[in-house]
Protein backbone atom coordinates (compact mmCIF):
# COMPACT_ATOMS: atom_id res chain seq x y z
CA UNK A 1 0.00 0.00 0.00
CA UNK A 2 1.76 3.62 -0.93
CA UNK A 3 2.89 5.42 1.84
CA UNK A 4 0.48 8.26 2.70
CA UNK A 5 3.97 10.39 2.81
CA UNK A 6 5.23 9.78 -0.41
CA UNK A 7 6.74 12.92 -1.97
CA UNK A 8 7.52 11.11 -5.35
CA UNK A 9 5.68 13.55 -7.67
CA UNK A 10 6.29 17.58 -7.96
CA UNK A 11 3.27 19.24 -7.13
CA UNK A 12 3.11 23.55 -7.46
CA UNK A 13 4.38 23.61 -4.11
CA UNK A 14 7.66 22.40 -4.84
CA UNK A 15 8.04 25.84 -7.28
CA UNK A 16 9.14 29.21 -6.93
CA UNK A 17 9.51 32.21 -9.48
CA UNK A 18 12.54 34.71 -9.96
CA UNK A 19 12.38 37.40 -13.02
CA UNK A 20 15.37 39.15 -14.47
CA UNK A 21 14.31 42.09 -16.08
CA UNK A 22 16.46 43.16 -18.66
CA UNK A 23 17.29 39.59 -19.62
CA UNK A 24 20.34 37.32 -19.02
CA UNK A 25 23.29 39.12 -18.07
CA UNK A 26 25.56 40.62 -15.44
CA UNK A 27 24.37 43.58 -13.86
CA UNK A 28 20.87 42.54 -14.32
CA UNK A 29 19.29 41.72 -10.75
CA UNK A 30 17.16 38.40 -10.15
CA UNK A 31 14.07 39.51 -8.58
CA UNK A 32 11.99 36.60 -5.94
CA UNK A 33 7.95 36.91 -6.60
CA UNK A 34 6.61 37.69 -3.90
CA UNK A 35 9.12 39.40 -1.95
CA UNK A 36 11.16 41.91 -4.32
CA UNK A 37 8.93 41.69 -7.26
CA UNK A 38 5.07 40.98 -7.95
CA UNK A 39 3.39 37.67 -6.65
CA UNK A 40 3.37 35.60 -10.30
CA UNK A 41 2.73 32.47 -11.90
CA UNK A 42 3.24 31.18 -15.00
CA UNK A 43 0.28 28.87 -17.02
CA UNK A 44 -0.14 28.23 -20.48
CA UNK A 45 3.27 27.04 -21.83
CA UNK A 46 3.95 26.41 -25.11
CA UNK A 47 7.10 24.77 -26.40
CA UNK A 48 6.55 23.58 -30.10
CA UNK A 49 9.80 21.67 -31.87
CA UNK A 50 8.67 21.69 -34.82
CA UNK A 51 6.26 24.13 -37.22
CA UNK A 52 4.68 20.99 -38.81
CA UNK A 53 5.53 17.93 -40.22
CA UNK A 54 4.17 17.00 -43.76
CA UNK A 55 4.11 13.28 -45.98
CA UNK A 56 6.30 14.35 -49.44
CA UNK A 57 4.53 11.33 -51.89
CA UNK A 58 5.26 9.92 -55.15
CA UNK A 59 3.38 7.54 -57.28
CA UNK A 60 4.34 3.53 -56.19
CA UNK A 61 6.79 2.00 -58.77
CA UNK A 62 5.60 -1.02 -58.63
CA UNK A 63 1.53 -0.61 -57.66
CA UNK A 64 -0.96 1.48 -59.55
CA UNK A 65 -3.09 3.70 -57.66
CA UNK A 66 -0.69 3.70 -54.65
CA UNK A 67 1.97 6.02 -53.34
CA UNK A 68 5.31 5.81 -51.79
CA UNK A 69 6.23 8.26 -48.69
CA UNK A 70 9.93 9.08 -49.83
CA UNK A 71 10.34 11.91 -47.48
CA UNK A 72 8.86 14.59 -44.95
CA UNK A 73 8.48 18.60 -44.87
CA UNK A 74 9.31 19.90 -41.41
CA UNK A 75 8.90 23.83 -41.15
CA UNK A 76 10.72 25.51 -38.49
CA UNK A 77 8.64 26.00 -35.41
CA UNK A 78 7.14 29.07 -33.79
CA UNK A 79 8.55 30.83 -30.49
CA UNK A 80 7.97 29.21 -27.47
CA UNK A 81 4.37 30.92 -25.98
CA UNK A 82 3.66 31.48 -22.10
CA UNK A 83 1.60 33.51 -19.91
CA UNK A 84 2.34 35.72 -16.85
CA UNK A 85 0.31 36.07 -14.11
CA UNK A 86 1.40 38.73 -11.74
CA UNK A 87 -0.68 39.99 -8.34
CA UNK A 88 -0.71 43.45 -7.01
CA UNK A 89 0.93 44.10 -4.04
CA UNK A 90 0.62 47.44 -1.82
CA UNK A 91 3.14 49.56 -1.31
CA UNK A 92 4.09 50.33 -5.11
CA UNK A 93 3.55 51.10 -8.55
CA UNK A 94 3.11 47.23 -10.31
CA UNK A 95 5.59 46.78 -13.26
CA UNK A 96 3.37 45.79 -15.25
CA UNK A 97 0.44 48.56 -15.24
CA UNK A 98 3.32 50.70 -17.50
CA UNK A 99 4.88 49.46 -20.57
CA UNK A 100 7.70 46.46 -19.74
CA UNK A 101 9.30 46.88 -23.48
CA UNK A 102 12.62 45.23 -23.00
CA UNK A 103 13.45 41.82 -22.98
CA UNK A 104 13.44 39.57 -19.68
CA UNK A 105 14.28 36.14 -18.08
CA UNK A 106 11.97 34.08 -16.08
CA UNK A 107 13.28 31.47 -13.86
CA UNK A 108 11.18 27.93 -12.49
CA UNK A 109 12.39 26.87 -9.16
CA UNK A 110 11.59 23.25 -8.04
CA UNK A 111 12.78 21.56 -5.28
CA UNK A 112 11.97 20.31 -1.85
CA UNK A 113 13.53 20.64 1.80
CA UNK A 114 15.24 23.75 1.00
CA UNK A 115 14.68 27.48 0.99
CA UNK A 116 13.54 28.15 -2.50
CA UNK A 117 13.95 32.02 -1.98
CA UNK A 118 17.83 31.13 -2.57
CA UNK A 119 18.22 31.55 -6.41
CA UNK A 120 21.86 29.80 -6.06
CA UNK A 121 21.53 26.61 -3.75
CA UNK A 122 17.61 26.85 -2.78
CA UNK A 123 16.33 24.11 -5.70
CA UNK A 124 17.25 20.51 -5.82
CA UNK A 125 15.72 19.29 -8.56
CA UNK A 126 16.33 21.99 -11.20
CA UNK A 127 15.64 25.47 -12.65
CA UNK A 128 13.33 25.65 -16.10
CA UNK A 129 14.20 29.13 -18.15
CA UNK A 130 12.35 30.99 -19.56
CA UNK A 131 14.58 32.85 -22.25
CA UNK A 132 14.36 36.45 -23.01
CA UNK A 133 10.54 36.92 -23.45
CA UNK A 134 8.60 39.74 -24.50
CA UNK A 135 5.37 40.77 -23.43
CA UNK A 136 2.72 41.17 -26.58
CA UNK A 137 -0.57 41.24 -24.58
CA UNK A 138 -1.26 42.60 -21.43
CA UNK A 139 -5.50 41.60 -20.02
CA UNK A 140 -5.75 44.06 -16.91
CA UNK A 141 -8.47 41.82 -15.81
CA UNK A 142 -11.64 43.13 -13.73
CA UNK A 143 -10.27 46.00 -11.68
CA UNK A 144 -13.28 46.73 -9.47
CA UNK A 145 -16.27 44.81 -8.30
CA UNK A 146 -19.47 45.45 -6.89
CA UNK A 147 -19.42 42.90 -4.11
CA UNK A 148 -16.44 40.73 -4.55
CA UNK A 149 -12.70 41.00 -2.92
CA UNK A 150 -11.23 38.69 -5.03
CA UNK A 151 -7.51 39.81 -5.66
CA UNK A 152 -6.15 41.92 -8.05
CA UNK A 153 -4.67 40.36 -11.29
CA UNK A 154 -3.01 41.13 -14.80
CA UNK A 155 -2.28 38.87 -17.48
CA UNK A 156 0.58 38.83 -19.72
CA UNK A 157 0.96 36.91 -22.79
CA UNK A 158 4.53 36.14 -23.57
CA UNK A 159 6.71 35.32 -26.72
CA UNK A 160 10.03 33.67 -25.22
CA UNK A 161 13.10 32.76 -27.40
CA UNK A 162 13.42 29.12 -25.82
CA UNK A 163 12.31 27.29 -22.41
CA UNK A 164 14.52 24.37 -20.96
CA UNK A 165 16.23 23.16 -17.82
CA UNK A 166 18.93 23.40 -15.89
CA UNK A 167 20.03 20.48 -13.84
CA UNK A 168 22.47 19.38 -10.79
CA UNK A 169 25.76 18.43 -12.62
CA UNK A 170 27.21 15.34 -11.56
CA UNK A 171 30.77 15.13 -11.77
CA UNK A 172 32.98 11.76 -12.34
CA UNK A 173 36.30 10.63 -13.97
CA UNK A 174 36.92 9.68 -16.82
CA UNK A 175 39.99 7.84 -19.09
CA UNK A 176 42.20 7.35 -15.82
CA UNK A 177 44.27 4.64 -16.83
CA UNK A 178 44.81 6.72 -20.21
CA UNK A 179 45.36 10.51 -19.33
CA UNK A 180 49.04 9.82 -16.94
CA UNK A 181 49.66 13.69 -18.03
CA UNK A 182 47.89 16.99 -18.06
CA UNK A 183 44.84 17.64 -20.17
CA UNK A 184 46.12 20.57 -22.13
CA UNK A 185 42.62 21.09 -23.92
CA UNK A 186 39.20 19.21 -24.84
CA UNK A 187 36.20 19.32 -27.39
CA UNK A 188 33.20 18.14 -27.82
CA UNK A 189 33.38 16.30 -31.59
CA UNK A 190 29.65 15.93 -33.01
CA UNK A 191 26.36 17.59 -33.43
CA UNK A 192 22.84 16.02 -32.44
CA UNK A 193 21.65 14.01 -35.30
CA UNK A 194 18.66 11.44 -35.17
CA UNK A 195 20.36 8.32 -36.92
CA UNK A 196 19.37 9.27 -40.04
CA UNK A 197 23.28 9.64 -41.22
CA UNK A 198 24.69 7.07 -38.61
CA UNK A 199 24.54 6.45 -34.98
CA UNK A 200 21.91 8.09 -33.00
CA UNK A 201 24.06 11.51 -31.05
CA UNK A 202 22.30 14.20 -28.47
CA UNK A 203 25.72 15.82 -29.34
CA UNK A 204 27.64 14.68 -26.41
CA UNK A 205 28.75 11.36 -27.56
CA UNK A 206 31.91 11.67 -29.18
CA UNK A 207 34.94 13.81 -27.27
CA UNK A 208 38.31 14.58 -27.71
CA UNK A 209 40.79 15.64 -25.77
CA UNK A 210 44.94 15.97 -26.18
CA UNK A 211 47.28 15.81 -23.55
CA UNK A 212 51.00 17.25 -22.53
CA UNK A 213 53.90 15.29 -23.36
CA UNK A 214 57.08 13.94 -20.40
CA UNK A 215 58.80 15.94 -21.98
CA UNK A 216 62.90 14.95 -22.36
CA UNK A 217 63.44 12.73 -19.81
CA UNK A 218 63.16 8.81 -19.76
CA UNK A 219 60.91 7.32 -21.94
CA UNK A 220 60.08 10.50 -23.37
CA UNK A 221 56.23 9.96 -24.45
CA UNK A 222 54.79 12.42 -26.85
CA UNK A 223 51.52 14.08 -26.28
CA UNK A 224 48.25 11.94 -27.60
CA UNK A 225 44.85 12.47 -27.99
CA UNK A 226 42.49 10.61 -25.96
CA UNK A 227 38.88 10.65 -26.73
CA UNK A 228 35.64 8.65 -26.36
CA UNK A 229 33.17 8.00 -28.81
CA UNK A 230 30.32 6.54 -26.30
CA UNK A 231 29.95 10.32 -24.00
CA UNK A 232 32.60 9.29 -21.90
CA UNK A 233 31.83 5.12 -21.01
CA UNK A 234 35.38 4.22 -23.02
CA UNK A 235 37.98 5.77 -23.66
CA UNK A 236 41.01 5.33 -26.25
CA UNK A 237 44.36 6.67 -27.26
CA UNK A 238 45.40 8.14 -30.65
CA UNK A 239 49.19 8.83 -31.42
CA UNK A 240 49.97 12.10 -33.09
CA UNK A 241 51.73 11.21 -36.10
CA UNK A 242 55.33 12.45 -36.17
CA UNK A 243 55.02 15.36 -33.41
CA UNK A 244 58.02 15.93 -31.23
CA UNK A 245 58.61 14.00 -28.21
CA UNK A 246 59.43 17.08 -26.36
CA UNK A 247 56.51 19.22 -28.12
CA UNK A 248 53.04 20.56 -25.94
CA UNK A 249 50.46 21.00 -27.85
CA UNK A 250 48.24 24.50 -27.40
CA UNK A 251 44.71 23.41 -28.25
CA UNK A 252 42.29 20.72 -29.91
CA UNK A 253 39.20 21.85 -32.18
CA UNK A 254 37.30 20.17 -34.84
CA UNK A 255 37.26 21.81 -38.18
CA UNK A 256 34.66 20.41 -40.36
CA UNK A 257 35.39 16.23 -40.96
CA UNK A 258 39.00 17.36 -39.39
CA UNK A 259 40.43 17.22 -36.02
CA UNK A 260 43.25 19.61 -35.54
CA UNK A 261 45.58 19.57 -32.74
CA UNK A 262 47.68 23.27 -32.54
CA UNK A 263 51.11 22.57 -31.56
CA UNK A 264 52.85 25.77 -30.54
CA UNK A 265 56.42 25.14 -30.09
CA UNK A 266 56.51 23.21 -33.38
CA UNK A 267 54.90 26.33 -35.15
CA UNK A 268 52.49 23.87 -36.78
CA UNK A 269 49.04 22.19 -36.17
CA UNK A 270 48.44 18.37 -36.68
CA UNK A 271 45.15 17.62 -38.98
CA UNK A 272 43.13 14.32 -38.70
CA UNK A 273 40.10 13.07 -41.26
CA UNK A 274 37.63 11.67 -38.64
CA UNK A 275 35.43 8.38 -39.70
CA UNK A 276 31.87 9.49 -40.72
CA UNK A 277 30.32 6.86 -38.86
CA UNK A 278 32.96 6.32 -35.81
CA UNK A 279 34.38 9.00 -35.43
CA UNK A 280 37.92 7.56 -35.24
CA UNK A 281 40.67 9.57 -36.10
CA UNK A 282 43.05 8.86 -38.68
CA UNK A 283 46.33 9.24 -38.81
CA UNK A 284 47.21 12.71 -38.56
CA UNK A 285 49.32 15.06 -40.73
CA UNK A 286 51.66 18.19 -39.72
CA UNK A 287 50.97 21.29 -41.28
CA UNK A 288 53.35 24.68 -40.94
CA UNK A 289 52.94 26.24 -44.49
CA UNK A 290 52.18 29.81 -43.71
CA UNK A 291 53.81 30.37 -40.12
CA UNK A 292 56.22 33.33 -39.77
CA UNK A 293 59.18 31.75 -37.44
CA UNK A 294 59.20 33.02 -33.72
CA UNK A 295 55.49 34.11 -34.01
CA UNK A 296 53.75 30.78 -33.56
CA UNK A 297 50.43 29.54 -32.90
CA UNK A 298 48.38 29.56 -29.41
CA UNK A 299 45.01 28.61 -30.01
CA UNK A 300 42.29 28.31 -32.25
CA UNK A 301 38.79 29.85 -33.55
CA UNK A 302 36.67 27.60 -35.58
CA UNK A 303 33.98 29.73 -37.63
CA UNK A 304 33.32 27.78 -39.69
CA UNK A 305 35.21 24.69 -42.14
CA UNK A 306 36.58 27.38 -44.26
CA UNK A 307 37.08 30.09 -42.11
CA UNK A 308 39.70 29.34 -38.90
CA UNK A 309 41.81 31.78 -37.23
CA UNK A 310 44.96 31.55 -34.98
CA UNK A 311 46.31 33.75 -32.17
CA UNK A 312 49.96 33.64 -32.11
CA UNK A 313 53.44 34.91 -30.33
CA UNK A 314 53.95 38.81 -31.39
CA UNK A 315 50.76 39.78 -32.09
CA UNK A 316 50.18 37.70 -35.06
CA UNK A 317 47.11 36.36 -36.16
CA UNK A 318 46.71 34.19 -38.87
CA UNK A 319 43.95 32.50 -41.13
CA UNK A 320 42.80 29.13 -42.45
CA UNK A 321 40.44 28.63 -45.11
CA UNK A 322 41.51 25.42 -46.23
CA UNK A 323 42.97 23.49 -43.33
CA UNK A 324 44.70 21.02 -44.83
CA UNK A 325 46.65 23.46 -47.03
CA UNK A 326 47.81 26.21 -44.45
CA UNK A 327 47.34 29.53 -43.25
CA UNK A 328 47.70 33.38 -44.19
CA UNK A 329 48.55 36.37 -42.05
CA UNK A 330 45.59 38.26 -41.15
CA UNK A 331 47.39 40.69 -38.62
CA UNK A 332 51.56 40.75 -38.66
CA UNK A 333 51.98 42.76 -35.14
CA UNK A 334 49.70 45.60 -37.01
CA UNK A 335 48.18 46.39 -33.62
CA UNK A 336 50.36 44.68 -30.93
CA UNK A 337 53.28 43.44 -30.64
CA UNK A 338 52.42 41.10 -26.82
CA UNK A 339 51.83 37.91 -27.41
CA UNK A 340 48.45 36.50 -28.17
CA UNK A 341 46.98 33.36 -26.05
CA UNK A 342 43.59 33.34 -27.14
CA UNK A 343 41.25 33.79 -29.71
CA UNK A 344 37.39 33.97 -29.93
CA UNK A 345 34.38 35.04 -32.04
CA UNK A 346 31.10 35.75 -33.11
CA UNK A 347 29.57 36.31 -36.40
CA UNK A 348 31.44 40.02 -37.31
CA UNK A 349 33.38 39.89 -34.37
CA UNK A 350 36.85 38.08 -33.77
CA UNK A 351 38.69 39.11 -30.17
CA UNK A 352 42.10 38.03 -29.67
CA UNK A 353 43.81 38.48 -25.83
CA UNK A 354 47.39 37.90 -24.35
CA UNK A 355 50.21 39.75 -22.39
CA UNK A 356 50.22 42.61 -20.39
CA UNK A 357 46.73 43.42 -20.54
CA UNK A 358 46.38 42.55 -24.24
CA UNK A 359 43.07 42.89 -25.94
CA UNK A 360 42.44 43.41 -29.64
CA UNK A 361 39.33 42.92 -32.45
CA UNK A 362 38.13 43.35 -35.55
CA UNK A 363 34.56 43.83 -36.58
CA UNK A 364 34.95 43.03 -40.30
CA UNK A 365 35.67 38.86 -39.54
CA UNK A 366 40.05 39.49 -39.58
CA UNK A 367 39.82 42.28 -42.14
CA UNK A 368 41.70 44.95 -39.81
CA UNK A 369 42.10 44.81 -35.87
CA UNK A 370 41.88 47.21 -33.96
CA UNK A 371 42.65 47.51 -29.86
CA UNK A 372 39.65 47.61 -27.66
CA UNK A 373 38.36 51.58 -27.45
CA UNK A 374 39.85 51.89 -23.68
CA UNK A 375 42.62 48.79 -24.08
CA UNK A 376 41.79 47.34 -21.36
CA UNK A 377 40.46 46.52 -17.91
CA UNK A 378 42.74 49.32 -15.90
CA UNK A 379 46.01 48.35 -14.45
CA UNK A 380 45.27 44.53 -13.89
CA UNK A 381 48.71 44.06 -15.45
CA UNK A 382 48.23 40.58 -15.77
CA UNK A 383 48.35 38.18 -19.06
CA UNK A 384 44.56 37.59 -20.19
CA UNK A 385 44.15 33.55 -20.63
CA UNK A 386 40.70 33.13 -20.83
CA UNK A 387 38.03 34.26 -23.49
CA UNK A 388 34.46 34.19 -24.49
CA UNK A 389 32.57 36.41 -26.76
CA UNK A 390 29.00 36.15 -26.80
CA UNK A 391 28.42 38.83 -29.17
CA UNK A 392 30.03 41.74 -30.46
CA UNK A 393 29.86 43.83 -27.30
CA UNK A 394 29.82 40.93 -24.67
CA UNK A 395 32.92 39.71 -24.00
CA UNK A 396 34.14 37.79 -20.44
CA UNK A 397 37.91 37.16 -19.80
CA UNK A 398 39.89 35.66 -17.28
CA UNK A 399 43.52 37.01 -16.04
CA UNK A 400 46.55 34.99 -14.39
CA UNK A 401 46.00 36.50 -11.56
CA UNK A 402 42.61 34.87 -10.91
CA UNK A 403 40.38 37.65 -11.91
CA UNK A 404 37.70 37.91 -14.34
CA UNK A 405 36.02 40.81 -16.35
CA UNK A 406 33.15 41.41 -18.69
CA UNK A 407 32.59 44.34 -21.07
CA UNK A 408 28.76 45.28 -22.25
CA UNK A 409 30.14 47.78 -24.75
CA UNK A 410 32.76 45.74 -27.06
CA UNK A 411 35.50 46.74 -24.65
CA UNK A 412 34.68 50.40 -23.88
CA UNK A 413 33.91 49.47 -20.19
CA UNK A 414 35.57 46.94 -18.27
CA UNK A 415 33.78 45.57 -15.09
CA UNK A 416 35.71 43.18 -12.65
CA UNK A 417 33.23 40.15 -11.46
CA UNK A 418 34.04 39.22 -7.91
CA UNK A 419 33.67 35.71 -6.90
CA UNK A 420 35.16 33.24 -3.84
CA UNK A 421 38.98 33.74 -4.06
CA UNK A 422 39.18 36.55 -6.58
CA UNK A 423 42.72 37.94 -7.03
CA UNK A 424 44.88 34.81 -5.46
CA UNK A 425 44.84 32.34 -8.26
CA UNK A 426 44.87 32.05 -12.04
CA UNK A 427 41.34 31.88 -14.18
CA UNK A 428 42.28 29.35 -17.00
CA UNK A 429 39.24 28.89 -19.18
CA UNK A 430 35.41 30.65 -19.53
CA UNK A 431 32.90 29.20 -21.78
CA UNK A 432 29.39 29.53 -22.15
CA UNK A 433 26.73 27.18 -23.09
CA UNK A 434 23.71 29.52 -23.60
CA UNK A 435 23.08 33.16 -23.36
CA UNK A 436 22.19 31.93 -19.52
CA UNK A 437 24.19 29.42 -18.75
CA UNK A 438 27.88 29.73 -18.49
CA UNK A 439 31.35 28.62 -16.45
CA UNK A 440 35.31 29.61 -15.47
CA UNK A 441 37.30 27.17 -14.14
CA UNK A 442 39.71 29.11 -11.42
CA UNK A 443 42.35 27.53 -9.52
CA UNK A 444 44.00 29.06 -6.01
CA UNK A 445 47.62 29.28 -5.10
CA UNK A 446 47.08 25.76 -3.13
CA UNK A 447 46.70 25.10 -6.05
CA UNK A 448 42.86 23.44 -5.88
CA UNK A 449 40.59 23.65 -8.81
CA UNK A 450 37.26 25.38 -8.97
CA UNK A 451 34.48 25.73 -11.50
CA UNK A 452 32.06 28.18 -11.35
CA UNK A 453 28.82 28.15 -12.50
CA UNK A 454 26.38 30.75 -13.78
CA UNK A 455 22.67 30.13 -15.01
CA UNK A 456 21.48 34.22 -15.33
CA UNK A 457 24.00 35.21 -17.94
CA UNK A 458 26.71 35.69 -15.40
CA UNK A 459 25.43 38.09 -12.70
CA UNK A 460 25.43 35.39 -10.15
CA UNK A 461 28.24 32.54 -10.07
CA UNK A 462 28.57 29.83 -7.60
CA UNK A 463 30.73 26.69 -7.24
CA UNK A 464 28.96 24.39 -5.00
CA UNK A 465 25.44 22.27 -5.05
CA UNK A 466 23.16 22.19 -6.37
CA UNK A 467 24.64 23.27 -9.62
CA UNK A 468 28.46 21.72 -9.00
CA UNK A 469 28.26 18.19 -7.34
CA UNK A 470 31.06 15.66 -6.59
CA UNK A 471 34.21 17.62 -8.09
CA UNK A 472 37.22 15.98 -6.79
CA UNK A 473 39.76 17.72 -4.95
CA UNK A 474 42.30 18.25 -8.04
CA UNK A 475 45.17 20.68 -9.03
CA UNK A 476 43.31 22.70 -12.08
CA UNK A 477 40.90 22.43 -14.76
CA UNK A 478 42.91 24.20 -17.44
CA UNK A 479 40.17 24.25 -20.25
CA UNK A 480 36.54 23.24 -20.44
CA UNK A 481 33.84 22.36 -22.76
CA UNK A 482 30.45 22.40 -23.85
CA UNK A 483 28.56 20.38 -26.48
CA UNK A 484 27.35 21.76 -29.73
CA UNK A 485 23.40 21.08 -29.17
CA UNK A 486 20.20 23.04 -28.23
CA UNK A 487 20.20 24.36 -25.22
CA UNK A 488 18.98 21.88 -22.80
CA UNK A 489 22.14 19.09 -23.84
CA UNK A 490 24.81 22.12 -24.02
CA UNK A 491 23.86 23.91 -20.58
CA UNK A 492 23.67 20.52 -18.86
CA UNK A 493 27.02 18.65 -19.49
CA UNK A 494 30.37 20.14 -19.20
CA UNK A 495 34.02 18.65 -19.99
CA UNK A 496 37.11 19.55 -18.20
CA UNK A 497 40.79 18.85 -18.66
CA UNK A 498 43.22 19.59 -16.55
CA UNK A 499 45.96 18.31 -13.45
CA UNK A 500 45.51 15.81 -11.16
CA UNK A 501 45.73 16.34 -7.36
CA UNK A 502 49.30 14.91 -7.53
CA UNK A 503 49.92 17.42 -10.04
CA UNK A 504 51.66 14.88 -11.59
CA UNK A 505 49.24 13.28 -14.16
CA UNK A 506 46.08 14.72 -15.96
CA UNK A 507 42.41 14.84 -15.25
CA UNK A 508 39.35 14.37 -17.45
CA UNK A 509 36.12 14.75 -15.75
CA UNK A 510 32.44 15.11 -16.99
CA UNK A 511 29.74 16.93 -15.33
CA UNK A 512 26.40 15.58 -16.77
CA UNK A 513 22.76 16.33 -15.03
CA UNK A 514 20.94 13.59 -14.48
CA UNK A 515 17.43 12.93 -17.35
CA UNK A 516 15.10 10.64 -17.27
């Protein structure tokens, strides 16, 4: 006979509301219904995937009067539909009785046994957004009543950009007896596909990541890549064809059918044909044509299969648009002369960082750079390791002294983000998932490893549960990753390479949320 306690099921009482007006990024307040913004609830949901699906028919070869269904029209869907109920509370002027106009976030709380008024740790199960929605309807309701006191409501009827969840990331290890030296760098190697053009992938099936070499000593064992091609159950080792014992590779990407492993100190990168089906790498093949000597390679922006760019030593940056066949110079020390680390991009926008406070871009896809209109963040002195650009005026980076910024304005404004441990450390890696969802892995002078985790577009990070769960106690997470899928596979598994606790062999770990 069921317990008459069973708490199996969520019910509305295991749900809270937050709203972020202004939408999903830093300096953009999450407000708690009820307490610093309106009583609400939220009815009426509507997700759809797909805009319709219809039969594409052809007469039967073989039987007259029949047809054959050889194929399917699927129009792209409409935004995701909601609506907003919101109470009026004394004491103010409601939000809603004057025009909202901008963008905003909602946020779904569920949990139970905590204090769901804590938007960081209060939720155990997890956190549905509600992506930048906009308000096309607004029903005042009945305002006034001859002999009711019913409460006071207004409707809102909502156009969202997506809705999904956020989860509890669950951290274990993976490819221990492989990785016996630092994981330099990691990717995420295919794109959700239905099985319609080989095995069934949510995106986070096949991974790659490349590791440091001994260096000279005895044996002297080159770097490798190590990857899995079953999201993380096995794991295998791949020799880099004919790189030097000695040499540590930079950074791992995939460039179209190609994985492409930059090796630095070799002024070079190493290109691999991946198997359609397997995704097994092939044997791989060294590439230098186009390198200026002394100004070599760092890292690696993947556009597109025809359009990859390179941060490099001196201020160089260089350009791929065949990758098998080399690279051009884009920028030869045009607009610095520091050294470049890393290299990002979106759409227009390409943003290279490095030493002593280096930050350039260009706006025109490599055309010309240009440095950031105010350089950059004031007197942090400090070489800038870490990069993401959401856009082409959001930018976040990370510094070697364990700091980390964010400009609104394309680098005109520089705002430092404090967090646990700011300023006695190094930030190694920042990467976002979604416009929401986002992380920075920061290690302390101990050194112990930290990743931080963000799920409002950055104005609140946190590195403990619910969101970060069973993270060993390890040296550093030097880069991280995120799958290429919609948004509720990418914000809810993360890769990370980096040094053991020993700090004597590598770490791989995976942080995946748990889905029924």
């Amino acid at each position: 006979m069921p317990s008459l306690t069973a708490n199996e099921i969520i019910t509305y009482k295991h749900k809270r509301n937050f709203i972020q007006f202004g939408g999903p990024r830093p300096g953009q307040v999450v407000q708690y219904a009820g307490q610093d913004a309106q009583y609400m609830s939220i009815e009426g949901v509507g997700v759809p995937e797909s805009g319709g699906v219809d039969p594409i028919w052809v007469p039967d070869p073989t039987r007259i009067g029949q047809y054959r269904l050889v194929g399917r029209q699927v129009t792209p869907p409409e935004l995701a539909s909601a609506t907003l109920m919101m109470l009026e509370k004394h004491g103010s002027i409601p939000r809603q009785l004057g025009r909202i106009g901008c963008q905003f976030n909602l946020y779904e709380l569920t949990g139970d046994c905590k204090d769901l008024s804590d938007f960081l740790r209060g939720w155990t199960d997890y956190v549905l957004i509600y992506a930048r929605a906009l308000v096309t309807d607004k029903d005042l309701g009945t305002r006034t009543a001859w002999d009711s006191d019913e409460q006071v409501q207004d409707s809102l009827s909502l156009v969202l950009e997506d809705v999904y969840p956020v989860g509890a990331l669950a951290f274990g290890e993976g490819a221990s007896t492989q990785v016996d030296r630092e994981v330099l760098d990691i990717v995420y190697g295919s794109k959700e596909q239905c099985g319609d053009c080989g095995p069934q992938d949510d995106g986070t099936k096949r991974i790659y990541a490349v590791t440091k070499s001994s260096g000279a000593g005895s044996p002297g064992l080159p770097a490798e890549v190590t990857y899995s091609l079953d999201g993380g159950a096995t794991w295998t080792d791949a020799n880099i064809t004919g790189i030097g014992a000695s040499a540590d590779p930079n950074a791992i990407d995939i460039v179209g059918d190609k994985l492409v492993v930059v090796v630095g100190s070799e002024g070079a990168y190493y290109w691999s044909t991946l198997n359609r089906f397997t995704g097994v790498p092939g044997a791989f093949t060294k590439v230098t044509t186009g390198f200026v000597a002394t100004k070599t390679p760092t890292d690696i922006y993947v556009a597109s299969a025809r359009e990859v760019y390179f941060s490099a030593l001196g201020g160089y940056v260089y350009k791929s648009t065949d990758i098998t066949a080399g690279v051009s110079v884009l920028n030869a020390a045009a607009t610095t002369t520091a050294d470049l680390q890393r290299i990002d991009g979106r759409d227009e926008t390409i943003v290279a960082v490095g030493a002593s406070d280096t930050i350039i871009k260009s706006l025109n896809r490599g055309a010309t750079f240009a440095v950031t209109e105010d350089g950059t963040p004031s007197g942090i002195g400090d070489t800038i390791q870490a990069l993401e650009v959401l856009d082409a005026l959001r930018y976040w980076i990370g510094t070697s002294s364990g700091r980390v910024y964010y400009t609104l304005t394309g680098g005109a404004s520089w705002i430092h983000k404090a967090f646990s441990g700011a300023g006695a450390g190094q930030v190694r890696d920042v990467v976002f998932a979604t416009d929401e969802v986002g992380f920075f892995s920061f290690d302390s002078n101990t050194p112990t490893a930290n990743i931080f985790a963000t799920i409002n577009g950055g104005e609140d990070w946190a590195n403990d549960a619910p969101r970060i769960t069973g993270l060993p106690t390890f040296n550093r997470a030097t880069r991280l990753a995120v799958p290429n899928a919609s948004p509720s596979i990418a914000a809810n598994n993360l890769a990370v390479g980096g040094l053991s606790g020993g700090g004597t062999d590598g770490i791989l770990l995976l942080g995946i949320a748990s889905r029924l």
